[in-house]
Protein backbone atom coordinates (compact mmCIF):
# COMPACT_ATOMS: atom_id res chain seq x y z
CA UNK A 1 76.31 120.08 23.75
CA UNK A 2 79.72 119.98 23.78
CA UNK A 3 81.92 120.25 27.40
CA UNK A 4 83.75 123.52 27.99
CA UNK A 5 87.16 123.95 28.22
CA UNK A 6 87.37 124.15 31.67
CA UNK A 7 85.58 121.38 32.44
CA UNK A 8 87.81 119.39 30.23
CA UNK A 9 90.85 121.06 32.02
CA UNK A 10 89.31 120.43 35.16
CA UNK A 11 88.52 116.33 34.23
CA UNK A 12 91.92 115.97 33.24
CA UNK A 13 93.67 117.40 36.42
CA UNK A 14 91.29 115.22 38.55
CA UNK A 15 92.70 112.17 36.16
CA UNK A 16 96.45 113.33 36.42
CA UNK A 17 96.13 113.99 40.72
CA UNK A 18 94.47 110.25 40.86
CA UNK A 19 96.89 108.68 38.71
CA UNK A 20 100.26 110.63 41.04
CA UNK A 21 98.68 109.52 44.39
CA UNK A 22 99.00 105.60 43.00
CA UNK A 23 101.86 105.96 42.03
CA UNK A 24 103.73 107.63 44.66
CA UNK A 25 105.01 104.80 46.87
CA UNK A 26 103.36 104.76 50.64
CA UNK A 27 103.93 106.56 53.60
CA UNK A 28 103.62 104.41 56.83
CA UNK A 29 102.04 106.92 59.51
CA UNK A 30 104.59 106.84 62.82
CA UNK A 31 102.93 104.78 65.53
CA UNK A 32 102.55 106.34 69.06
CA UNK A 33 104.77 103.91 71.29
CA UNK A 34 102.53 102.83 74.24
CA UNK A 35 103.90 104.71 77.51
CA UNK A 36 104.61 103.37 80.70
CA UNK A 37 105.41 105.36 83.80
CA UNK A 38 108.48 104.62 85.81
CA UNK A 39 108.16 106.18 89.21
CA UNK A 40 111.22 105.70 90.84
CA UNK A 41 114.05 107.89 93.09
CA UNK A 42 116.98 108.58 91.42
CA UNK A 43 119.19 109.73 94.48
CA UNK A 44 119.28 109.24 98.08
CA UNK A 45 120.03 105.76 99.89
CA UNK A 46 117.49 103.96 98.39
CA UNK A 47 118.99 104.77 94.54
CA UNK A 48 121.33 102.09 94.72
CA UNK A 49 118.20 99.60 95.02
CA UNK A 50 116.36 101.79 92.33
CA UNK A 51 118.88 101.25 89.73
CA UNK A 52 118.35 97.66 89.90
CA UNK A 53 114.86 98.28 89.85
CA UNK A 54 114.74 100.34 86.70
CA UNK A 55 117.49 98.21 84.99
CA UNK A 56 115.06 95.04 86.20
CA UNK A 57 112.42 96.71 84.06
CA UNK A 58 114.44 97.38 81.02
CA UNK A 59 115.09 94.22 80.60
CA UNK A 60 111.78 93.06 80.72
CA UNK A 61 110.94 95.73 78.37
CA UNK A 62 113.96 94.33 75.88
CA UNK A 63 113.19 90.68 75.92
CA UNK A 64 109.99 91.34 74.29
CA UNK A 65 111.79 93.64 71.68
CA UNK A 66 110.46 96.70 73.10
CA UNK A 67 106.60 96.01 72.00
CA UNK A 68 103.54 95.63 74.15
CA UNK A 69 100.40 94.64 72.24
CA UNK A 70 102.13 94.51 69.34
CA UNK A 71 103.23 98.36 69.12
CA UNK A 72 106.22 100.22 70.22
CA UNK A 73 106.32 100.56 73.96
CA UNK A 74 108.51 103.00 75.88
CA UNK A 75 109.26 103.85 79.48
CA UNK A 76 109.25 107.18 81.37
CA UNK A 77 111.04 107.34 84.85
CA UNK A 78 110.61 110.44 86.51
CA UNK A 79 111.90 111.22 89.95
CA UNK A 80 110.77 109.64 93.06
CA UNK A 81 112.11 112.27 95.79
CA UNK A 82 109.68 112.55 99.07
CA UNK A 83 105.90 111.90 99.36
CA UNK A 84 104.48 115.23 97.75
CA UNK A 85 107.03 115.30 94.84
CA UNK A 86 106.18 111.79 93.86
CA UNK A 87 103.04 112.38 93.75
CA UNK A 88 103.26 115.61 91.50
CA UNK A 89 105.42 113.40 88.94
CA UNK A 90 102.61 110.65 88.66
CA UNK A 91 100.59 113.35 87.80
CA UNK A 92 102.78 114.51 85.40
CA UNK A 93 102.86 111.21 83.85
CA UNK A 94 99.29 110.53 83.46
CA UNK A 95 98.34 114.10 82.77
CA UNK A 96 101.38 115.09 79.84
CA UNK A 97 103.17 111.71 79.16
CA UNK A 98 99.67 110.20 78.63
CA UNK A 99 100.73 106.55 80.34
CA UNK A 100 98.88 103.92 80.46
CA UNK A 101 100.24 102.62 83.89
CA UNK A 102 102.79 103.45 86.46
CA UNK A 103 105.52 100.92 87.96
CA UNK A 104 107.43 102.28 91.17
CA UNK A 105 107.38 102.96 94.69
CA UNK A 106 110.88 102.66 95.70
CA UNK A 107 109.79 103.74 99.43
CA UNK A 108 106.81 102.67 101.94
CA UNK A 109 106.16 106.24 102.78
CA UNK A 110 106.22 107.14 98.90
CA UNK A 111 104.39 104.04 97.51
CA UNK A 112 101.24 105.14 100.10
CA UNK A 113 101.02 108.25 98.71
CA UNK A 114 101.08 107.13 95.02
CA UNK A 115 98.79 104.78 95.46
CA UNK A 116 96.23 107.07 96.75
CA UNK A 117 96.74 109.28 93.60
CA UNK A 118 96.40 105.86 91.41
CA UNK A 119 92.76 105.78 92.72
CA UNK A 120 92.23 109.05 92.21
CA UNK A 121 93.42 109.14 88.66
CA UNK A 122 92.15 105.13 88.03
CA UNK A 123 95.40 104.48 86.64
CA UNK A 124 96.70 101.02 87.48
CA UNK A 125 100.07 101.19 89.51
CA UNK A 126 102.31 98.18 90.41
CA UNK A 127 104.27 98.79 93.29
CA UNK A 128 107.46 97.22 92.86
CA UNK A 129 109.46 97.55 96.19
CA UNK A 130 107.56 99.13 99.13
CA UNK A 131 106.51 96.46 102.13
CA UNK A 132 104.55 98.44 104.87
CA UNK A 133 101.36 96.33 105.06
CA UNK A 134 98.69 99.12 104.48
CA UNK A 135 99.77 99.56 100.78
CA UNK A 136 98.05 96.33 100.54
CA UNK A 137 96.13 96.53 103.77
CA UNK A 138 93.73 99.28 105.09
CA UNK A 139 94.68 101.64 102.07
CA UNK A 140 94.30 98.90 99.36
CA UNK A 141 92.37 99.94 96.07
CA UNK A 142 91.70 98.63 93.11
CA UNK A 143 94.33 100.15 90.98
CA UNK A 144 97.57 99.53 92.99
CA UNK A 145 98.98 95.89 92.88
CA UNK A 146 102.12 95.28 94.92
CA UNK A 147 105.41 93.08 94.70
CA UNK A 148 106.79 92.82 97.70
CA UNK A 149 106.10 90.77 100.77
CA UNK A 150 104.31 93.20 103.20
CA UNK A 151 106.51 93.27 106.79
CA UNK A 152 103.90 91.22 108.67
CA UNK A 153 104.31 88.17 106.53
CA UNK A 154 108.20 88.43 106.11
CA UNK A 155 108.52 89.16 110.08
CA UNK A 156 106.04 85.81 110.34
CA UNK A 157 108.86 84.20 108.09
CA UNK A 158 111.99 85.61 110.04
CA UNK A 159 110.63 84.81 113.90
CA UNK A 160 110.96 80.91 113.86
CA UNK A 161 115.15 81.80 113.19
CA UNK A 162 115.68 84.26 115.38
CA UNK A 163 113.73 82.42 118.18
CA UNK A 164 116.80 79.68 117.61
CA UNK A 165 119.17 82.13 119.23
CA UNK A 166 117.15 82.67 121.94
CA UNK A 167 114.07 85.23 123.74
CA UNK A 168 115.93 88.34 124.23
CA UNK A 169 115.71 90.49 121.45
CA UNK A 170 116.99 93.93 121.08
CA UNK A 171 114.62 95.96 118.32
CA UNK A 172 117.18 98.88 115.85
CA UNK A 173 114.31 100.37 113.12
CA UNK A 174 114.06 103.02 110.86
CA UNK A 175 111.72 105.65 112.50
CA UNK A 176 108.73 105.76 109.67
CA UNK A 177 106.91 103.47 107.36
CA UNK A 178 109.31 100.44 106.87
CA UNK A 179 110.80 100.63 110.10
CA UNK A 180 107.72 101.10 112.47
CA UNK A 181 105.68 98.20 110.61
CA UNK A 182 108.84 95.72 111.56
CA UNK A 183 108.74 96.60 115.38
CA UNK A 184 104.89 96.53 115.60
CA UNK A 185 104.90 92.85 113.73
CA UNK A 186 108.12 91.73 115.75
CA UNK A 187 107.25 92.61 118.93
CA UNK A 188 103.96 90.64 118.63
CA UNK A 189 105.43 87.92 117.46
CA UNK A 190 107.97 88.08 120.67
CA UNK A 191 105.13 88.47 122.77
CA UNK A 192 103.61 85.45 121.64
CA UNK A 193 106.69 83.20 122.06
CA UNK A 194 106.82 84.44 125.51
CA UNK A 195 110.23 86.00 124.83
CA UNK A 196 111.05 89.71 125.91
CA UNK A 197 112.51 93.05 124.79
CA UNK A 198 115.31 93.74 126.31
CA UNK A 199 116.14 97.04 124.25
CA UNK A 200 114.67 99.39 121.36
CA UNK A 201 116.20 102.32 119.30
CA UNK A 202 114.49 104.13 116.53
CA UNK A 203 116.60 106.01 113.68
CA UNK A 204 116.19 108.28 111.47
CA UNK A 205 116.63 107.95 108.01
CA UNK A 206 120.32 108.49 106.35
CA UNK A 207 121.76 107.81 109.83
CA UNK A 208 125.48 108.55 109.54
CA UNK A 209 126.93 107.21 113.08
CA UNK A 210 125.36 104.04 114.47
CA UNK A 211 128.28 103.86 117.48
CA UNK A 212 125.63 105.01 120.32
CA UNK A 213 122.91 102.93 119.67
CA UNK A 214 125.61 99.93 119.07
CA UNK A 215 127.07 100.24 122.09
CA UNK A 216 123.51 100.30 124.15
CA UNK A 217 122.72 97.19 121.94
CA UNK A 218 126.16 95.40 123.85
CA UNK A 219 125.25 96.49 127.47
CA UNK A 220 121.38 95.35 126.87
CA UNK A 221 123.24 91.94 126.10
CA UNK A 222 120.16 90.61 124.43
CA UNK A 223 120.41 87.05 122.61
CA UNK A 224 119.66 88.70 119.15
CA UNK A 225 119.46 92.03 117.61
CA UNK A 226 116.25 92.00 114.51
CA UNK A 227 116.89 94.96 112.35
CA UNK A 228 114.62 97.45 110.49
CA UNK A 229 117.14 99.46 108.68
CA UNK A 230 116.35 99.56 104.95
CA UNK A 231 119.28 100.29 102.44
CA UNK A 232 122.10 102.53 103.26
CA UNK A 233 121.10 102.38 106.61
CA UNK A 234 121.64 98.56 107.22
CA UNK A 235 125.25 98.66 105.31
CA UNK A 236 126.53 101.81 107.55
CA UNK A 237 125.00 99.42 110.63
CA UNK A 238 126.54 96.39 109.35
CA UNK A 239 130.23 97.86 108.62
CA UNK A 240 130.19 99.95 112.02
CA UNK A 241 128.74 96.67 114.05
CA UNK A 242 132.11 94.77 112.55
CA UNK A 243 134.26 97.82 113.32
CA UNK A 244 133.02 97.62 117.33
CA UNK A 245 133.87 94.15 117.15
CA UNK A 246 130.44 92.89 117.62
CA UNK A 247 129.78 90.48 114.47
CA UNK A 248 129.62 87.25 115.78
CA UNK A 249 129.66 88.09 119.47
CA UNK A 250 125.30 88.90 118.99
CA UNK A 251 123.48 87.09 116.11
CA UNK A 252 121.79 90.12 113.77
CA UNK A 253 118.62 89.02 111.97
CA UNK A 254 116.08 91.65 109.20
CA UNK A 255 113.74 90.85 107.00
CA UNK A 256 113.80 92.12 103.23
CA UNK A 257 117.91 92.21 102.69
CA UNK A 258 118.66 93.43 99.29
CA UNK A 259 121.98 92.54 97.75
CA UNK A 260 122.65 95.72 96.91
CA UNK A 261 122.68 96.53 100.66
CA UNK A 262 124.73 93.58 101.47
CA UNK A 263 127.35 94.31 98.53
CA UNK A 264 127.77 97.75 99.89
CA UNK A 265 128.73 96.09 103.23
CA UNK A 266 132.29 93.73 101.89
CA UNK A 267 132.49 90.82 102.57
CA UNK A 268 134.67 91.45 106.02
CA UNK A 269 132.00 93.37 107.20
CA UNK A 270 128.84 91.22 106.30
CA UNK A 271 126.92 88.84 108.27
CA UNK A 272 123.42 87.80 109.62
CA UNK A 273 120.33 85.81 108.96
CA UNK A 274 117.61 87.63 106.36
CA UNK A 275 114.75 87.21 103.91
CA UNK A 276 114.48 87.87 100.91
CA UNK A 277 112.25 87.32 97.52
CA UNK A 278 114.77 86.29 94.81
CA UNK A 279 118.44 85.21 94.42
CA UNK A 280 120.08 84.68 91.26
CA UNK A 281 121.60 81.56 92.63
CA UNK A 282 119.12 79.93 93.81
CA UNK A 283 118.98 76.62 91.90
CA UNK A 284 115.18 76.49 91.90
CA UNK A 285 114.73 79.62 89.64
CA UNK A 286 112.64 78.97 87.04
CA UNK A 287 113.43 78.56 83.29
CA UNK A 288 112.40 82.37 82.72
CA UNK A 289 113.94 83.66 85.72
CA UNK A 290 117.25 82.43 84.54
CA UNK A 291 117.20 83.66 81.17
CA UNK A 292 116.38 86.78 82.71
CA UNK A 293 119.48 86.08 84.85
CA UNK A 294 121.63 85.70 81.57
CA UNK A 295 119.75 88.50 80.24
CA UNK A 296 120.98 90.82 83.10
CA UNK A 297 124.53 89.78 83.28
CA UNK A 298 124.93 90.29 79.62
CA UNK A 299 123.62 93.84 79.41
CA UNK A 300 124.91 95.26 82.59
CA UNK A 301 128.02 93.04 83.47
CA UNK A 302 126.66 91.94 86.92
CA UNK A 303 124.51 89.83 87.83
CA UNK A 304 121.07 90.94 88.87
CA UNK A 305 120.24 91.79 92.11
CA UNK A 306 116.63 90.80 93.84
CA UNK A 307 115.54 94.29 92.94
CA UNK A 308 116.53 93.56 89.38
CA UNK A 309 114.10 90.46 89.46
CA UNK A 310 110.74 92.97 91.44
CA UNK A 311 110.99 95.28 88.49
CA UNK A 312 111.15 92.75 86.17
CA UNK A 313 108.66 90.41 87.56
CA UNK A 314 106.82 93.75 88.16
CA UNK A 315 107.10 94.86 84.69
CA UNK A 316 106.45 91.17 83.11
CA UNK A 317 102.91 90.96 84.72
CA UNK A 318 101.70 94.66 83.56
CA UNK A 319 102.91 94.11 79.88
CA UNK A 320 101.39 90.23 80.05
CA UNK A 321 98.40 92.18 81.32
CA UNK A 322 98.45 94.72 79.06
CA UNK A 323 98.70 91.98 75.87
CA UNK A 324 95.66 89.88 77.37
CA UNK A 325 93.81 92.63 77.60
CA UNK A 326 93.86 94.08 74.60
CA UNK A 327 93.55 97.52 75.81
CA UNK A 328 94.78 100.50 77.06
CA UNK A 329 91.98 101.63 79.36
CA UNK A 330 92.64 101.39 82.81
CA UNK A 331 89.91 98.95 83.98
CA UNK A 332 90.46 96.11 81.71
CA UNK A 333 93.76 96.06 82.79
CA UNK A 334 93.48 95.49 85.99
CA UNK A 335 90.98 92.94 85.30
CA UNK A 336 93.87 90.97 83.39
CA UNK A 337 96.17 91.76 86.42
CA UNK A 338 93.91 89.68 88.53
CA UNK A 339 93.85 87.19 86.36
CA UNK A 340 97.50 87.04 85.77
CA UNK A 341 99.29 84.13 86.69
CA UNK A 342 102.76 82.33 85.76
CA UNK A 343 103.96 79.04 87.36
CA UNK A 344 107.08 78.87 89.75
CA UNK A 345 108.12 75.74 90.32
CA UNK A 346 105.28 73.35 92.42
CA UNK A 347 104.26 77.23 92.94
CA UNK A 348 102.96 80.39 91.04
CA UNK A 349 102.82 83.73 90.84
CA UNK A 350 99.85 85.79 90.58
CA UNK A 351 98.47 88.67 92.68
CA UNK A 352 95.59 87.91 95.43
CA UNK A 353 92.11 89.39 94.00
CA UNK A 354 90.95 90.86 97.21
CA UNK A 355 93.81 92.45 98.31
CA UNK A 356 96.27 92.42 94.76
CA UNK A 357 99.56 91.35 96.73
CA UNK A 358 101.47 89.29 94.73
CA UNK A 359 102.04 85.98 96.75
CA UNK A 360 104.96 84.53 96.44
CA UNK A 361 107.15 81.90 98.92
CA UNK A 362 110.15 83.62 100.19
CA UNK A 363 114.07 82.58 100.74
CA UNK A 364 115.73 82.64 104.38
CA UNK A 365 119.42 83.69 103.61
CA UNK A 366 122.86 83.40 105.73
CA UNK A 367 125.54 85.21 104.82
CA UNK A 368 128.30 82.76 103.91
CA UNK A 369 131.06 82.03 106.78
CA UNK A 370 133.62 82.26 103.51
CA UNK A 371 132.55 84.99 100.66
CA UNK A 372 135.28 84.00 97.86
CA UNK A 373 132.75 85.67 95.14
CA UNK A 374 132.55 89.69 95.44
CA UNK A 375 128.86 89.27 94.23
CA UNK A 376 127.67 85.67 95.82
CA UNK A 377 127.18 86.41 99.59
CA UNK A 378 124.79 83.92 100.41
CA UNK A 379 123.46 80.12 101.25
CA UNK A 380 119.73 80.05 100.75
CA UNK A 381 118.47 77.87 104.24
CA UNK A 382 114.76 77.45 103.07
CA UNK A 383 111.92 78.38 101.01
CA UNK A 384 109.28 79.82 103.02
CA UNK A 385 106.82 78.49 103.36
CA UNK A 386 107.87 75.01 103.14
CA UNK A 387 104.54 73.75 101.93
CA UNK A 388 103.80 75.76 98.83
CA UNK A 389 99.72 75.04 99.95
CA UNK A 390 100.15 77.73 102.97
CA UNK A 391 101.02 80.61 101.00
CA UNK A 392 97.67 82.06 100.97
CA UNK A 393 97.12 81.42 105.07
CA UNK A 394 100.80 82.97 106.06
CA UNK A 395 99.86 85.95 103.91
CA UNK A 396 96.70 86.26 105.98
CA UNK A 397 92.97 86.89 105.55
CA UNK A 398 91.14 89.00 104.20
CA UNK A 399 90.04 90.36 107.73
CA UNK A 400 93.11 90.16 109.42
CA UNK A 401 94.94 92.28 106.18
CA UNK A 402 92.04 94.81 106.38
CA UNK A 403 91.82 95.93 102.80
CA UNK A 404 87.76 96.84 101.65
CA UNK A 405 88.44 97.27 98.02
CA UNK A 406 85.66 99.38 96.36
């Protein structure tokens, strides 16, 4: 039998269609970029820190030519405004952005919130600025990691230098998260170096007009004020405590400084004794951490501030993590966050497994008698602790932290 026509037609169109489709050139499919949340506040006080904080993670993003796992990566920063609000944007990220983690918590009393959500979504959340101890404490889970030094440990830091100027102290704090945690841990630590309280004010936040609680501070008379003021607060403190004449008639010490708070101050204005976890002039920077420096400068024109360095070492050990794990899915990436780990110095960096605080020695910081550079305000008096082996004990046990991680 002989074929039809249409089944020759029909052949030969089959033939023609193959032939066209190998020899039409081909068409890469666009890849998805991998998303990552960015969970920050973009006004208030506290935006002048998060702009370092965002710009920190940027970078981090840039240096690896904006790819995680060997795909395009992008971030997302939404809003970061009060408790509630924050949390309603992490939802929005991990419910329409689709992330596959969430770097942020700007604020103690935001951050706690968040990371309650993070277990409830088991989405894994690095928490690159807030320091009340519970994040990492009694509401610890296995999806939030934290950067910063909780307040106990940096107040444990702070106490042997303000005990130099004597057993008086005189207690200003912001009246929630940040603030309370710093009286609570201080005034133990007074207590057991027999000293005594001579005076105690608690603010609200955004005070504008520190003059009353300044001038109670100079009748108490105490031998040193410690400070809990985070951000704006501590720079309005700072310039009106130099307008009253009181900076260096009473020796101010606070934990946590940030430069940005202590640029906002000017250099007539500045002064005091502080922690903090990075400076960009400190010689002993790592290799990395001054290429990041260089990295900073070059993009923004200034160099970075310590915030710049917690979003970027924030940032660094999620998309390290991320690449080690091969994944996307939530849990083995937080198994490759608790394995994470990148030397500093005679030191490291990695995040404690039963609790996932990063541990990392801190600097005490003076402010300079002479500031001839509008950006270089400090000397760096020691690296805390000295003995790089008592990291783990000065950020305390797993009983005395309190976190039960399920």
């Amino acid at each position: 039998m002989t074929p039809s026509k249409t089944g020759l037609l029909t052949s030969r169109r089959t033939a023609l269609f193959g032939a066209a489709a190998l020899a039409m050139p081909h068409i890469a499919r666009a890849v998805e970029p991998i998303k990552i949340g960015l969970l920050l506040a973009k006004t208030g006080g506290i935006a002048a820190q998060t702009e370092y904080l965002a710009n920190g993670t940027y970078v981090a993003l840039e240096e690896r030519n904006n790819m995680i796992m060997g795909q395009p990566a992008e971030l997302i920063w939404l809003d970061e405004p009060s408790p509630q609000a924050s949390t309603q944007n992490m939802l929005k990220l991990v419910q329409e952005n689709k992330v596959a983690a969430v770097l942020g918590g700007s604020l103690s009393s935001n951050a706690l919130a968040e990371e309650a959500t993070a277990a409830q979504l088991k989405i894994p959340f690095i928490c690159n600025n807030g320091a009340a101890t519970d994040i990492t404490g009694k509401n610890c889970n296995r999806y939030t990691f934290r950067i910063n030094t909780p307040v106990v440990v940096q107040s444990r830091m702070l106490a042997p230098f303000a005990l130099t100027y004597g057993k008086k102290w005189y207690h200003i704090t912001a009246s929630y998260a940040f603030g309370q945690d710093i009286l609570k841990s201080s005034r133990e630590l007074l207590k057991a170096a027999g000293g005594t309280e001579v005076g105690f004010d608690e603010v609200p936040l955004n005070t504008p007009d520190f003059s009353s609680f300044i001038l109670k501070i100079r009748a108490a008379k105490p031998d040193v004020v410690v400070g809990g003021l985070a951000a704006g607060d501590l720079s309005t403190f700072l310039k009106q405590w130099n307008e009253l004449g009181m900076k260096g008639k009473i020796p101010f010490v606070e934990i946590a400084i940030g430069d940005t708070d202590i640029w906002a101050v000017g250099p007539e204005a500045a002064n005091g004794t502080f922690t903090k976890m990075w400076y960009y002039q400190n010689p002993d920077n790592t290799a990395e951490e001054k290429v990041f420096a260089a990295d900073y400068l070059k993009k923004y024109s200034k160099p970075a501030a310590d915030k710049a360095w917690m979003g970027w070492i924030a940032a660094r050990s999620l998309f390290d993590s991320i690449d080690a794990a091969k994944s996307l899915e939530a849990m083995p990436i937080v198994e490759a966050l608790e394995a994470w780990k990148v030397p500093a110095g005679n030191s490291s960096y990695r995040y404690r497994t039963f609790d996932h605080q990063l541990l990392v020695r801190n600097l005490a910081v003076s402010v300079k008698d002479k500031i001839t550079d509008k950006w270089d305000y400090f000397d760096v008096k020691a690296t805390l602790p000295q003995n790089p082996a008592d990291v783990d004990s000065v950020f305390g046990s797993q009983e005395e932290i309190g976190c039960k991680m399920s």
